[in-house]
Protein backbone atom coordinates (compact mmCIF):
# COMPACT_ATOMS: atom_id res chain seq x y z
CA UNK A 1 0.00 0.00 0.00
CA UNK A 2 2.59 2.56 0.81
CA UNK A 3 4.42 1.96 -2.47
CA UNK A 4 1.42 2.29 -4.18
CA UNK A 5 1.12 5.99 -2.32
CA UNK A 6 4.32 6.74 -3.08
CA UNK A 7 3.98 5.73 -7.09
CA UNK A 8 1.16 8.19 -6.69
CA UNK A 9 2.60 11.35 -5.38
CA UNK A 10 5.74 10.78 -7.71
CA UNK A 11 3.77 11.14 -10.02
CA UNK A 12 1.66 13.92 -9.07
CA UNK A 13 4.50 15.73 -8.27
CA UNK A 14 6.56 14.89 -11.54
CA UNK A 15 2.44 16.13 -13.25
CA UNK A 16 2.68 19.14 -11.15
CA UNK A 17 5.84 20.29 -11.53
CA UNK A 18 7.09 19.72 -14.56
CA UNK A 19 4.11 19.77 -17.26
CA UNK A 20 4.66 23.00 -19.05
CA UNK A 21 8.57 21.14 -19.63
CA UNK A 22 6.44 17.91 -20.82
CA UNK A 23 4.88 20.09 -23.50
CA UNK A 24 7.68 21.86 -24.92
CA UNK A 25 9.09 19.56 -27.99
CA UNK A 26 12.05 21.52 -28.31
CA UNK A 27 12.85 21.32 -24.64
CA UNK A 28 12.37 17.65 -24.67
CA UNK A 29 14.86 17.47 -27.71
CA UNK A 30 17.63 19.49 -26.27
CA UNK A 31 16.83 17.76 -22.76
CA UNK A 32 17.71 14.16 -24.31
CA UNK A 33 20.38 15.24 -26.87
CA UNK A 34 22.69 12.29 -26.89
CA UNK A 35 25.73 14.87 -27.08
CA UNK A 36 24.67 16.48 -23.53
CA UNK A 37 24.27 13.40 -21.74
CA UNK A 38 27.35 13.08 -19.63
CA UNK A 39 29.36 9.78 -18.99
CA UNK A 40 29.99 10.28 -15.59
CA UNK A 41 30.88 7.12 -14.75
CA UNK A 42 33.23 6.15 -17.19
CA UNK A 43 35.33 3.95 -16.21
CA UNK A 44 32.96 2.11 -14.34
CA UNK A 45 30.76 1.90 -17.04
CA UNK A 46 33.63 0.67 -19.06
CA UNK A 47 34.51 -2.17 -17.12
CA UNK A 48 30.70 -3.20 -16.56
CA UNK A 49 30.78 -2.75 -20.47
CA UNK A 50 33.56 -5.21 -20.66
CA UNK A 51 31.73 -7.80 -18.06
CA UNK A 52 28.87 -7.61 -20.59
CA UNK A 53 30.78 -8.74 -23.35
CA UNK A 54 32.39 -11.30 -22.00
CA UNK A 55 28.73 -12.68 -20.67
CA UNK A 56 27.50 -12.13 -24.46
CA UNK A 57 30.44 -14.28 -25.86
CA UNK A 58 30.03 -17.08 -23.19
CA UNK A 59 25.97 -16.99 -22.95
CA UNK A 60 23.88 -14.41 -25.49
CA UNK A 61 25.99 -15.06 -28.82
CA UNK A 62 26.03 -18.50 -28.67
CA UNK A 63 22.30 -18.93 -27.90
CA UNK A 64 21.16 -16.54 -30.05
CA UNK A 65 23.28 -18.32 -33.02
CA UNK A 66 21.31 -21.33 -32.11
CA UNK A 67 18.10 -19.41 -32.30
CA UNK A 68 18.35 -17.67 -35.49
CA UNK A 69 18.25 -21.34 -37.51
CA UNK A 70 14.87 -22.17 -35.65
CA UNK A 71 11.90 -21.83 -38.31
CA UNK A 72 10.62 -18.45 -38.98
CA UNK A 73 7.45 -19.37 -37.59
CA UNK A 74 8.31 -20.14 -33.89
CA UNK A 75 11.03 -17.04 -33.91
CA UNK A 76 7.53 -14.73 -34.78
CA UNK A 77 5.41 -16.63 -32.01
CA UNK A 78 7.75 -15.81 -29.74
CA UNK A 79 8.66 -12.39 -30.80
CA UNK A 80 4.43 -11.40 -31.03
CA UNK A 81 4.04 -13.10 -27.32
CA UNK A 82 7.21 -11.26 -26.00
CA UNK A 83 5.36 -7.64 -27.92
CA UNK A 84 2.18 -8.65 -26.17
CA UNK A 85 3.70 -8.49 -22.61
CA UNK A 86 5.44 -5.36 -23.03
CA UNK A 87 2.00 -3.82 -23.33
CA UNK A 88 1.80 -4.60 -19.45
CA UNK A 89 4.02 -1.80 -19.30
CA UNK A 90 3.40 0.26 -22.29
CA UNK A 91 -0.46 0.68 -21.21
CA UNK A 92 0.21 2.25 -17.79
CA UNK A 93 2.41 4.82 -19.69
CA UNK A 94 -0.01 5.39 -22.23
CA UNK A 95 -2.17 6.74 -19.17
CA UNK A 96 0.44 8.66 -17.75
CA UNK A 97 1.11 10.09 -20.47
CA UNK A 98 -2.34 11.38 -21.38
CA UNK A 99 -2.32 9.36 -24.40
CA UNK A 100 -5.27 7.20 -23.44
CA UNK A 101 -6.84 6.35 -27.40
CA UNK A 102 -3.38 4.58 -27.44
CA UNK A 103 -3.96 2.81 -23.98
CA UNK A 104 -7.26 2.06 -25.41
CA UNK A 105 -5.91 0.03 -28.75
CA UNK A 106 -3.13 -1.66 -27.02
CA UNK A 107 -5.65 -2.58 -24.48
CA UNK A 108 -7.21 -4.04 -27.12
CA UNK A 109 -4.43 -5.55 -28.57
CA UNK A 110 -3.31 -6.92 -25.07
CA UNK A 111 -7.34 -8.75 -24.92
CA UNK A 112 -7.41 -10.03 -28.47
CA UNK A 113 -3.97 -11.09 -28.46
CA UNK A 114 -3.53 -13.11 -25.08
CA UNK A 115 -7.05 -15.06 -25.91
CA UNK A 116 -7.49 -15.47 -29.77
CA UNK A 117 -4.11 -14.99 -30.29
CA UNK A 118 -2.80 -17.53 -27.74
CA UNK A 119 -1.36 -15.84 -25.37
CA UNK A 120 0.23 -13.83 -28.05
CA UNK A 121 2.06 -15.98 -30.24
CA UNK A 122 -0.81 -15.05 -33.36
CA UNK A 123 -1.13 -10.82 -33.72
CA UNK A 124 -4.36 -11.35 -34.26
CA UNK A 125 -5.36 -7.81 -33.30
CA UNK A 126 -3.27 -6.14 -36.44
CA UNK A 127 -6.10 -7.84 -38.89
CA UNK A 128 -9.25 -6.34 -36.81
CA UNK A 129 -7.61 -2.73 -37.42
CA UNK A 130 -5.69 -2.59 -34.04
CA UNK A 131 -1.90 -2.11 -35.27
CA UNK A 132 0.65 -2.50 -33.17
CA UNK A 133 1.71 1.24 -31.48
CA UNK A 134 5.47 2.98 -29.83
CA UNK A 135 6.41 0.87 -26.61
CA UNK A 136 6.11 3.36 -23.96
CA UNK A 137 7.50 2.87 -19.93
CA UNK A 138 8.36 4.60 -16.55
CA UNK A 139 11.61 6.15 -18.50
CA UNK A 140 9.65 7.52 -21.22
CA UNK A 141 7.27 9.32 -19.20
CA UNK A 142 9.90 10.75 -16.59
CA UNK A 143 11.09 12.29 -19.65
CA UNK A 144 7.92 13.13 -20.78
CA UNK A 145 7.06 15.15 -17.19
CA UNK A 146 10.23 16.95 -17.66
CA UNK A 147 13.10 14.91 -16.19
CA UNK A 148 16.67 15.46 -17.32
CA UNK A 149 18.31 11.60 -18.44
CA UNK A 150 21.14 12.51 -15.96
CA UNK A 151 24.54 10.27 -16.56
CA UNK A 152 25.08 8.17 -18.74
CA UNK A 153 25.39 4.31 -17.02
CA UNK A 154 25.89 0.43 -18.36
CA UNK A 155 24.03 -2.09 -15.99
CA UNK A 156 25.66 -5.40 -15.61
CA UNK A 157 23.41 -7.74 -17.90
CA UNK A 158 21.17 -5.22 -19.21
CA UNK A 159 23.68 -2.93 -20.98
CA UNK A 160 23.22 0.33 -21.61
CA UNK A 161 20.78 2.99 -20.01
CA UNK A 162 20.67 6.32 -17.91
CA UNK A 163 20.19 7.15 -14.35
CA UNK A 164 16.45 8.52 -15.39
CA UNK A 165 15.76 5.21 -16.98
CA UNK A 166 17.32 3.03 -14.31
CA UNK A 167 15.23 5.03 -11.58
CA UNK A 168 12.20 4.54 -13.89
CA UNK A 169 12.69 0.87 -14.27
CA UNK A 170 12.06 0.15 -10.98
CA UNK A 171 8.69 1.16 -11.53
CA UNK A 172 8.16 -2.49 -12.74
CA UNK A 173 8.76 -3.45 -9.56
CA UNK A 174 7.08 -1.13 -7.54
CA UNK A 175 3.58 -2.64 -9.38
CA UNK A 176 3.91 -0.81 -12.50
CA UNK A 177 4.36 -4.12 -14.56
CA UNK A 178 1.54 -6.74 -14.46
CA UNK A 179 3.67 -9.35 -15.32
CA UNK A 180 5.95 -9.34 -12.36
CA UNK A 181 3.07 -8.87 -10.13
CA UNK A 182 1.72 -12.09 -11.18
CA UNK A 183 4.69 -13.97 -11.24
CA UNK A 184 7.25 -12.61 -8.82
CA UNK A 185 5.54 -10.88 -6.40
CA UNK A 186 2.88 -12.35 -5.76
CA UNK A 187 1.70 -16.21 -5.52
CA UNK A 188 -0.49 -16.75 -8.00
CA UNK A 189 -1.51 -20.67 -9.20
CA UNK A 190 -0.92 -20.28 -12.34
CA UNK A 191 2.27 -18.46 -13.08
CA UNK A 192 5.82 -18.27 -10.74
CA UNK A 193 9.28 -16.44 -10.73
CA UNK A 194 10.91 -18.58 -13.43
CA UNK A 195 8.35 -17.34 -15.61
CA UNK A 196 8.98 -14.48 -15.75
CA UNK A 197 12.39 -14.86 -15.17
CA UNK A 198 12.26 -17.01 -18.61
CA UNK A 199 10.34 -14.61 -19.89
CA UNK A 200 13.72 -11.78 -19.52
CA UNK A 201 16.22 -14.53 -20.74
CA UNK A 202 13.88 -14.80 -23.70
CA UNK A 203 13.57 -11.38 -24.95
CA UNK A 204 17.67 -11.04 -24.13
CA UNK A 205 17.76 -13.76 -26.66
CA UNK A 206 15.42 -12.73 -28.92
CA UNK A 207 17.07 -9.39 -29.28
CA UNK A 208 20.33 -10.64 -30.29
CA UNK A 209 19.32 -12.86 -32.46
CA UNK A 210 17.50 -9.96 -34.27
CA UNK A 211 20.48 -7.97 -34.14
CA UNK A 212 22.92 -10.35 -34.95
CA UNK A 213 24.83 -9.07 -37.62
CA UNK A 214 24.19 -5.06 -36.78
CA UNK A 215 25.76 -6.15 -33.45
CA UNK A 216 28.79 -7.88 -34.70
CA UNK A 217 29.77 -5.66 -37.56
CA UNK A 218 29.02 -2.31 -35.27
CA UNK A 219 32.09 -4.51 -32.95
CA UNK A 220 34.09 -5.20 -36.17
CA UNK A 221 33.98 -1.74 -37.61
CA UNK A 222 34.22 0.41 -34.51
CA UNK A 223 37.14 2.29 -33.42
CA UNK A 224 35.88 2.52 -30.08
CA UNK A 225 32.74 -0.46 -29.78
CA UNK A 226 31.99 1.18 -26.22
CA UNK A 227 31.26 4.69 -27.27
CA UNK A 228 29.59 3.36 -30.35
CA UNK A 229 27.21 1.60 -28.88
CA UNK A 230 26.86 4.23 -26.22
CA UNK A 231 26.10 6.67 -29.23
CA UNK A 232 23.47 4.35 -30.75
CA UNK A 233 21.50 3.62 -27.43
CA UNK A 234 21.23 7.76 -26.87
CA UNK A 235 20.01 8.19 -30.35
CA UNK A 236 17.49 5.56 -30.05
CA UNK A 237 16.32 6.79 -26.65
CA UNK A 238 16.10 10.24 -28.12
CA UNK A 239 13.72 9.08 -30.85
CA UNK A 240 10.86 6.64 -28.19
CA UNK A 241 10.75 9.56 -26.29
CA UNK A 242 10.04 11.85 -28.95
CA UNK A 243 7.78 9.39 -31.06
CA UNK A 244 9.93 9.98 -34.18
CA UNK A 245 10.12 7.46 -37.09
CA UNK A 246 13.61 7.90 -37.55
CA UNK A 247 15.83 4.56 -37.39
CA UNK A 248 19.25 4.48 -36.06
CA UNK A 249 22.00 3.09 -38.69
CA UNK A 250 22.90 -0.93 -37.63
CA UNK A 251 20.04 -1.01 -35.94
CA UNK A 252 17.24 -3.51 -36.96
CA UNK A 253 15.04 -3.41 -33.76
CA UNK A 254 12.75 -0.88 -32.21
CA UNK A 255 13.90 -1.70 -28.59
CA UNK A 256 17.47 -1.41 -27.97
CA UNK A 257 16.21 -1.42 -24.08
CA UNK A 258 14.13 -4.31 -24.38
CA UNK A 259 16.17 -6.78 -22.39
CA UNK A 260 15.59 -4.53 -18.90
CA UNK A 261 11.82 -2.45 -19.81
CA UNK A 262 9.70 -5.21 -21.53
């Protein structure tokens, strides 16, 4: 109850404060320029970034090889169920975000998907006229009430983020993500932790495979791999927070972030 309360007057607050900065475009642009966002943590971050690679080379690269020769069919099931559960998150940030016709269609989405869509593995909803929408979540719409993205950090495991993003990520834990609550946190019959603990390992897999070759020849071709992928993750962030179309070069998915936010 009292983290509920304290979701609640965060967010008031963040409403309160900081909605005339929420409505300014250009202020949101300058606000999450990739060149102003300061690497405070450098070296840190470039160990941690090391740590991560070694973990991809031993675990993620070798898996996700494996999964890339699976038949296209099963690599879209899962891929549609993992895009159904983000909407667990991406709904509550439709509504805090005042964009509630798009909380409405993912909604919809989310229903159609999960039953006649088997828990998500068919995207049923796309051929009733319900397209699938921008992945929104607790980073997003800090940004969107006005909060600076702060430093720059890498997060053992999940890679690259900010301290704005990594603050709004615990949101998901603090019941702003469905799919914990019905795995992790609470005992429910039909679901428990290594579900959604799969669930993470899945996407992490999912996302590599996906990015595969971007990945590897972004390493190949780099002078510097660390502030090249550094560069890529601000531009991207830049771009969900702003609802812009434009893609980032090497990059063949819509959520670099995906791994930590679904």
């Amino acid at each position: 109850m009292l983290r509920k309360i304290l979701i609640i007057l965060i967010t008031t607050t963040a409403l309160t404060l900081n909605v005339n900065a929420a409505s300014d475009g250009n202020l949101l642009m300058k606000k999450n320029d990739p060149t102003e966002v300061k690497d405070c943590f450098e070296g840190i971050n470039r160990a941690t970034f090391a740590f991560n690679q070694v973990l991809d080379g031993i675990i993620f690269q070798p898996v996700a090889s494996a999964y890339r020769v699976l038949p296209s069919p099963v690599k879209t099931g899962v891929s549609n169920s993992l895009d159904n559960l983000s909407n667990l998150i991406t709904i509550p940030n439709n509504i805090l975000q005042g964009e509630f016709a798009k909380a409405g269609a993912n909604t919809g989405r989310f229903a159609i998907n999960t039953t006649i869509g088997i828990l998500g593995l068919f995207d049923v909803a796309q051929y009733l006229g319900l397209t699938e929408l921008e992945k929104e979540d607790y980073g997003q719409s800090l940004a969107k009430f006005g909060f600076g993205p702060g430093c720059y950090v890498v997060l053992p495991v999940i890679g690259p983020s900010t301290a704005r993003d990594a603050v709004g990520s615990v949101g998901n834990f603090m019941g702003g993500d469905a799919w914990y609550n019905v795995t992790v946190k609470n005992d429910t019959q039909y679901f428990n932790d290594m579900d959604y603990y799969l669930s993470k390992i899945t996407s992490g897999v999912d996302f590599r495979a996906k990015n595969y070759d971007a990945i590897e020849n972004l390493e190949k071709n780099s002078l510097d791999f660390y502030a090249s992928v550094k560069s890529l993750y601000l531009q991207d962030r830049q771009q969900k927070i702003l609802n812009t179309n434009k893609l980032v070069n090497t990059q063949n998915d819509s959520d670099w972030e995906e791994i930590e936010n679904q």
